[in-house]
Protein backbone atom coordinates (compact mmCIF):
# COMPACT_ATOMS: atom_id res chain seq x y z
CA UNK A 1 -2.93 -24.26 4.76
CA UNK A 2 -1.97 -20.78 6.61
CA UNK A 3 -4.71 -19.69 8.53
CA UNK A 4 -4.31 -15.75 7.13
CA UNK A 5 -7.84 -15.32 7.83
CA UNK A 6 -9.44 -16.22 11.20
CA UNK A 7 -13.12 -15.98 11.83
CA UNK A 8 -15.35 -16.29 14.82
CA UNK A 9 -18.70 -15.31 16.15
CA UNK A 10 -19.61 -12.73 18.82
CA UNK A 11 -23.35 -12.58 19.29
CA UNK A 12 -24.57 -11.50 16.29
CA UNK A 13 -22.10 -10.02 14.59
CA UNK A 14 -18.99 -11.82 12.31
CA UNK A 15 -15.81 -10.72 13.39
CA UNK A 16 -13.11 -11.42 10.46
CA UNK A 17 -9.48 -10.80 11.28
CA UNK A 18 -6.24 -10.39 8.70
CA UNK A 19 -3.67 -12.55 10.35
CA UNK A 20 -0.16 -11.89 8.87
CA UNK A 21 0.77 -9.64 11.90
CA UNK A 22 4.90 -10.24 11.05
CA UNK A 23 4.12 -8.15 7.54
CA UNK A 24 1.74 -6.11 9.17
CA UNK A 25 -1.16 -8.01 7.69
CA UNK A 26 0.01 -7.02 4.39
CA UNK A 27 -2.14 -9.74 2.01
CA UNK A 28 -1.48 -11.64 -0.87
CA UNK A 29 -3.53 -13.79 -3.66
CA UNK A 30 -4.04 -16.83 -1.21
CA UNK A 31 -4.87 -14.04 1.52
CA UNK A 32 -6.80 -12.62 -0.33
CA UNK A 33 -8.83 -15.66 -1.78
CA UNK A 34 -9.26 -16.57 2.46
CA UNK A 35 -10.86 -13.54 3.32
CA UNK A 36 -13.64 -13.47 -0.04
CA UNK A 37 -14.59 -17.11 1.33
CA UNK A 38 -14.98 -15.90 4.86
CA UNK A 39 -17.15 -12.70 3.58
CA UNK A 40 -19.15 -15.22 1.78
CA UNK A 41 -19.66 -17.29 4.40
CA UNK A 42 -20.88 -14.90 6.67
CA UNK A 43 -22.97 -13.49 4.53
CA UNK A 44 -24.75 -16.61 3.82
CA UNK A 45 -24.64 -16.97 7.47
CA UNK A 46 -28.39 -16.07 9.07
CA UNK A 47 -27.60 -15.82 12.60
CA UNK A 48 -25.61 -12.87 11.50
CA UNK A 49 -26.62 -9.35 11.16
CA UNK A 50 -23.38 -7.02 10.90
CA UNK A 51 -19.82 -7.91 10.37
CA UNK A 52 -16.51 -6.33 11.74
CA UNK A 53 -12.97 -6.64 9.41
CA UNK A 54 -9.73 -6.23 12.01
CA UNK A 55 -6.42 -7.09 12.20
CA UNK A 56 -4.16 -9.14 14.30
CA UNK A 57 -1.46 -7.60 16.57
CA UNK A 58 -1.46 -4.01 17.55
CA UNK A 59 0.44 -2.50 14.26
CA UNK A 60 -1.85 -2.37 11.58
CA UNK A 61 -5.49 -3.09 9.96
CA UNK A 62 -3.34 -4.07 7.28
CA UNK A 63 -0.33 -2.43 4.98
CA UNK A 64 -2.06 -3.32 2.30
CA UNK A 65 -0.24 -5.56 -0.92
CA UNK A 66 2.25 -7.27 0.23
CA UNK A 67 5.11 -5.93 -2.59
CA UNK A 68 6.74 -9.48 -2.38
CA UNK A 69 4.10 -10.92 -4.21
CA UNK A 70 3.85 -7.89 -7.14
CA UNK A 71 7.25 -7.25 -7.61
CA UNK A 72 7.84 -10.30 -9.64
CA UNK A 73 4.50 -9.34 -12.03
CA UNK A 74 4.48 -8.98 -15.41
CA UNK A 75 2.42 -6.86 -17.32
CA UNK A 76 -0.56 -9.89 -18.12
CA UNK A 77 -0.35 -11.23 -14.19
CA UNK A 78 -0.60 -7.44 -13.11
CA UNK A 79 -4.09 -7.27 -15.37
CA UNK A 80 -5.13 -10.40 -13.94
CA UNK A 81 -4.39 -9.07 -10.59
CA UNK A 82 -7.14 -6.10 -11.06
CA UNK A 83 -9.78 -9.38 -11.46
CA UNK A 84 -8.76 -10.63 -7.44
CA UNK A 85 -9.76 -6.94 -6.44
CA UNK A 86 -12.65 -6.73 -8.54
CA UNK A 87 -13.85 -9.89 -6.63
CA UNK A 88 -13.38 -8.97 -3.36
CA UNK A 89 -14.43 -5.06 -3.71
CA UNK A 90 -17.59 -6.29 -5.52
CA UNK A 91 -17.74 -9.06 -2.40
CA UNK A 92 -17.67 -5.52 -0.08
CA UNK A 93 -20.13 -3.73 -1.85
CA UNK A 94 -22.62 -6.69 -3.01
CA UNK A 95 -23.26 -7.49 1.27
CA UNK A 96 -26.80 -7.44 2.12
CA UNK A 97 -24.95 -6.81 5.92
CA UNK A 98 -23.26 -3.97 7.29
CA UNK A 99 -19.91 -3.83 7.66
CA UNK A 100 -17.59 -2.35 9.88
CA UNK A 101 -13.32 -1.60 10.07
CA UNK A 102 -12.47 -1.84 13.81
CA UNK A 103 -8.69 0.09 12.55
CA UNK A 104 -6.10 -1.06 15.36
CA UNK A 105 -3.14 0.19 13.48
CA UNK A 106 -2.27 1.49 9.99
CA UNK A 107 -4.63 1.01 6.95
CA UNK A 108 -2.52 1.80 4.09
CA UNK A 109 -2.91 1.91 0.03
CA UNK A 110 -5.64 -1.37 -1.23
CA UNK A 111 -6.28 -2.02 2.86
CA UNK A 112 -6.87 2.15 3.19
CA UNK A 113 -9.46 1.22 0.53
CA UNK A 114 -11.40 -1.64 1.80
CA UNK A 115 -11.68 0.32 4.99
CA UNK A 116 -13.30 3.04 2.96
CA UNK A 117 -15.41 0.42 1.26
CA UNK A 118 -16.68 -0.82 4.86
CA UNK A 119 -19.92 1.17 6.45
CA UNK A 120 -17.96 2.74 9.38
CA UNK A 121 -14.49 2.89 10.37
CA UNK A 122 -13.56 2.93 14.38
CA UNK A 123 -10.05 3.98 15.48
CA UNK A 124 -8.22 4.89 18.00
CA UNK A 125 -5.09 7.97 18.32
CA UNK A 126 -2.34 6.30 16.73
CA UNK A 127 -3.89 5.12 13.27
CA UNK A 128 -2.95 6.24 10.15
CA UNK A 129 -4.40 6.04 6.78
CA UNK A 130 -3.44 7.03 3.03
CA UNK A 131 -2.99 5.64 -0.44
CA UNK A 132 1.50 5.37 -0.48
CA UNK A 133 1.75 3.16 -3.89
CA UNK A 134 3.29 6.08 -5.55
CA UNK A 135 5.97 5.70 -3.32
CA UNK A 136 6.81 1.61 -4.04
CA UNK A 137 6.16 2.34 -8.02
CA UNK A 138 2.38 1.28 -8.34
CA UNK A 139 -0.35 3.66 -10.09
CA UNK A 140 -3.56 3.81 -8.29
CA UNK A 141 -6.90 3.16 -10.38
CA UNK A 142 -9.21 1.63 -7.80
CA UNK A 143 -7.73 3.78 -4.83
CA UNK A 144 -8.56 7.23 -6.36
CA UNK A 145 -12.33 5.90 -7.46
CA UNK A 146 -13.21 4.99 -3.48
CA UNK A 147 -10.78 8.43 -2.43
CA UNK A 148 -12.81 10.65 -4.69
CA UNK A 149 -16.50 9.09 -3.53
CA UNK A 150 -15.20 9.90 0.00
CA UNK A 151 -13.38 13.24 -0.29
CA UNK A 152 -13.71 15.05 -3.80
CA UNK A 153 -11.34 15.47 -6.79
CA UNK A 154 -8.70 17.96 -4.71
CA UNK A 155 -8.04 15.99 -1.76
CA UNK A 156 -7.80 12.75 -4.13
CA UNK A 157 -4.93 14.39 -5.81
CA UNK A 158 -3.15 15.20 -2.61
CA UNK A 159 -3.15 11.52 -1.39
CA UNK A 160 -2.57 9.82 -4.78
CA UNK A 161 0.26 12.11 -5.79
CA UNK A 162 2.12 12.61 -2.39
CA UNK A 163 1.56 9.03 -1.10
CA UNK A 164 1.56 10.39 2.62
CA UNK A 165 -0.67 9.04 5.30
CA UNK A 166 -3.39 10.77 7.26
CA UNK A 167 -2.89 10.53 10.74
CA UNK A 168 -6.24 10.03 13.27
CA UNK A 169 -6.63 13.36 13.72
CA UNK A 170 -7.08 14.39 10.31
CA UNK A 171 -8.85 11.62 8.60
CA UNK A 172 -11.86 11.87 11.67
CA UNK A 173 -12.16 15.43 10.28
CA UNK A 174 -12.71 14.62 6.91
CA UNK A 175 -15.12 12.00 8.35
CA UNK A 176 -13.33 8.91 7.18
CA UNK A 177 -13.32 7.65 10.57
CA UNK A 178 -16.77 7.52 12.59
CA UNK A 179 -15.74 7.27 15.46
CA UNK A 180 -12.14 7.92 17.92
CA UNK A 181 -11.79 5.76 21.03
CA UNK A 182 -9.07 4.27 23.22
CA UNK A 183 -7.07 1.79 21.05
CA UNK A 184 -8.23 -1.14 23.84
CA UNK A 185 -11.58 -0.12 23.51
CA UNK A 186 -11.41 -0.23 19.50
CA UNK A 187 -13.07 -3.69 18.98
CA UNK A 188 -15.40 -3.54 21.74
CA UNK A 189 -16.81 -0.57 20.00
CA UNK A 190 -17.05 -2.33 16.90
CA UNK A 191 -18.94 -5.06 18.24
CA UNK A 192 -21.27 -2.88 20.09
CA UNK A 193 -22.18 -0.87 17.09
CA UNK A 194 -22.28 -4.38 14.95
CA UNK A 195 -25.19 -5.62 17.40
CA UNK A 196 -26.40 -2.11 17.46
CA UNK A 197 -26.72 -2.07 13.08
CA UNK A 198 -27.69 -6.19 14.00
CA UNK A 199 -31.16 -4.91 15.21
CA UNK A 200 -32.28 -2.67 12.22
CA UNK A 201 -34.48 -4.15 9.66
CA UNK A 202 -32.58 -6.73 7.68
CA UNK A 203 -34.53 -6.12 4.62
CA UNK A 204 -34.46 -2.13 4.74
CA UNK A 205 -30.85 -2.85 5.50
CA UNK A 206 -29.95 -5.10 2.43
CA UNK A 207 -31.50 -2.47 0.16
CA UNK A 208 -29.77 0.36 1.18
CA UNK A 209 -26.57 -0.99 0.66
CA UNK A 210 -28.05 -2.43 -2.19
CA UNK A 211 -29.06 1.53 -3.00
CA UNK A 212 -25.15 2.85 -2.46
CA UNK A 213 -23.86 -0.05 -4.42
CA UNK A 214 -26.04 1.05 -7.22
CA UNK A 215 -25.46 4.48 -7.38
CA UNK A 216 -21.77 4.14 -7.36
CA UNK A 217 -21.31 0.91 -9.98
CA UNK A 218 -20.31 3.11 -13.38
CA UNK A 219 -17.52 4.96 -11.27
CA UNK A 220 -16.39 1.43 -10.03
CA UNK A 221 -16.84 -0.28 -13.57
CA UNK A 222 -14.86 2.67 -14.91
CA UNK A 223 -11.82 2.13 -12.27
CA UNK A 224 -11.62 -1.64 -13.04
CA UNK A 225 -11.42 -1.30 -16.44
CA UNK A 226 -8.53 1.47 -16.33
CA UNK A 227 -6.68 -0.81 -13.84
CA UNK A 228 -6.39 -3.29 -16.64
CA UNK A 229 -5.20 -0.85 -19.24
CA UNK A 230 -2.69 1.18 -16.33
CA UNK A 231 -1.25 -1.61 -14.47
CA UNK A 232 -0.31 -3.53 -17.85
CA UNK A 233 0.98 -0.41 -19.14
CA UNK A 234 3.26 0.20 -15.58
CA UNK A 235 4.42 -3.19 -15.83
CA UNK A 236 5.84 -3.26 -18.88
CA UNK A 237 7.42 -0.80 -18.23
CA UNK A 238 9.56 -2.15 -15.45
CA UNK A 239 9.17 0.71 -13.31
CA UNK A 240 6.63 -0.77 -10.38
CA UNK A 241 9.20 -4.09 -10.03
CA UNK A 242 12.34 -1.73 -9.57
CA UNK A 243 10.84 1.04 -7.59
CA UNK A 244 9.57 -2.31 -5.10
CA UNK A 245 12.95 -3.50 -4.87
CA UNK A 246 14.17 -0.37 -3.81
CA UNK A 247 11.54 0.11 -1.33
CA UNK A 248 12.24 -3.20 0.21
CA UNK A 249 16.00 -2.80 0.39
CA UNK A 250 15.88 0.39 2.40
CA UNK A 251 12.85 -1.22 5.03
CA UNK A 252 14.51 -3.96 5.21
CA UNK A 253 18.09 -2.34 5.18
């Protein structure tokens, strides 16, 4: 089996890292499935008190869904696609450990949103972050949930609807990320603050993610059940599969 997810330990804190760096980390169901069991395991995992979600190479966190895999959905696989998020979102926001996004490169569209969905988000210059589906044919339920926690209805709008990306600059503003740094000194950072977040009280710590997890489940409930409803209704359509061709003939063109 691919090893799309690697895993390793330093100190106390569980580093996880997307490994598809020739597609820019860009993930797909199997990917996807990988990096649930390695959440799991490290949550499980008591010698552990923080964990830190990178990726491999020095282009991107992550693109996000990988449009080879979606653009052969139909509308009852793009339903049951909304289920695989649902898992690993509710894998994010059910840890009783911190997490952080150490962003070395782009975090775009579903990987924009699991970087929101971490606890802090270090970058360096050259990152940039948005929510682009518009622009390969796919309409954004989960994305503008986690957009509008972070930001508020206006902003939301902007990203959803224009599809542009945020560059560094911008997104530390709106305080999406926490911190700035040199991009060599972006997982050392990560792991610092890990071991830092390592040391709190693990109970007080469970609990109040346990706290934002609560106070946020209706507006996530809400998004996954509009994903199934929207992405079965954009897939019938035919418009996400011919807007994704498109978009991969003139990358790849």
């Amino acid at each position: 089996m691919s090893e799309h997810i690697l895993t390793n330990k330093q100190g106390r804190v569980g580093v996880i890292t997307l490994n598809r760096p020739e597609v820019l980390n860009a993930w797909h169901s199997e990917m996807r499935q990988q990096l649930i069991a390695a959440l799991e395991e490290f949550t499980n995992d008591d010698s552990l008190g923080a964990i830190v979600l990178t990726g491999a190479g020095e282009r991107a966190f992550s693109a996000g869904q990988d449009l080879n895999e979606t653009r052969s959905f139909d509308a009852e696989r793009a339903k049951s696609w909304v289920g695989e998020w649902e898992t690993l979102y509710g894998k994010l926001r059910s840890s009783p450990k911190p997490i952080i996004a150490a962003l070395n490169g782009v975090a775009a569209g579903s990987a924009f949103q699991v970087a929101l969905l971490c606890d802090f988000r270090i970058a360096h210059a050259d990152v940039r972050m948005g929510q682009p589906e518009i622009n390969s044919g796919i309409a954004s339920t989960t994305g503008p949930w986690i957009m509008r926690e972070h930001l508020g209805l206006a902003r939301t709008i902007d990203l959803t609807l224009s599809g542009r990306l945020m560059n560094a600059d911008e997104s530390h503003a709106l305080g999406l990320i926490n911190r700035l740094v040199a991009a060599d000194q972006v997982l050392p950072e990560a792991l610092a603050l890990g071991e830092e977040l390592a040391d709190k009280p693990p109970v007080a710590m469970r609990l109040d993610r346990q706290r934002f997890k609560e106070i946020t489940e209706p507006g996530f409930r809400d998004c996954l059940e509009a994903g199934v409803r929207i992405q079965g209704e954009a897939y019938a359509s035919g418009e996400p599969a011919r807007m994704m061709e498109l978009f991969l003939e003139r990358r790849n063109g």
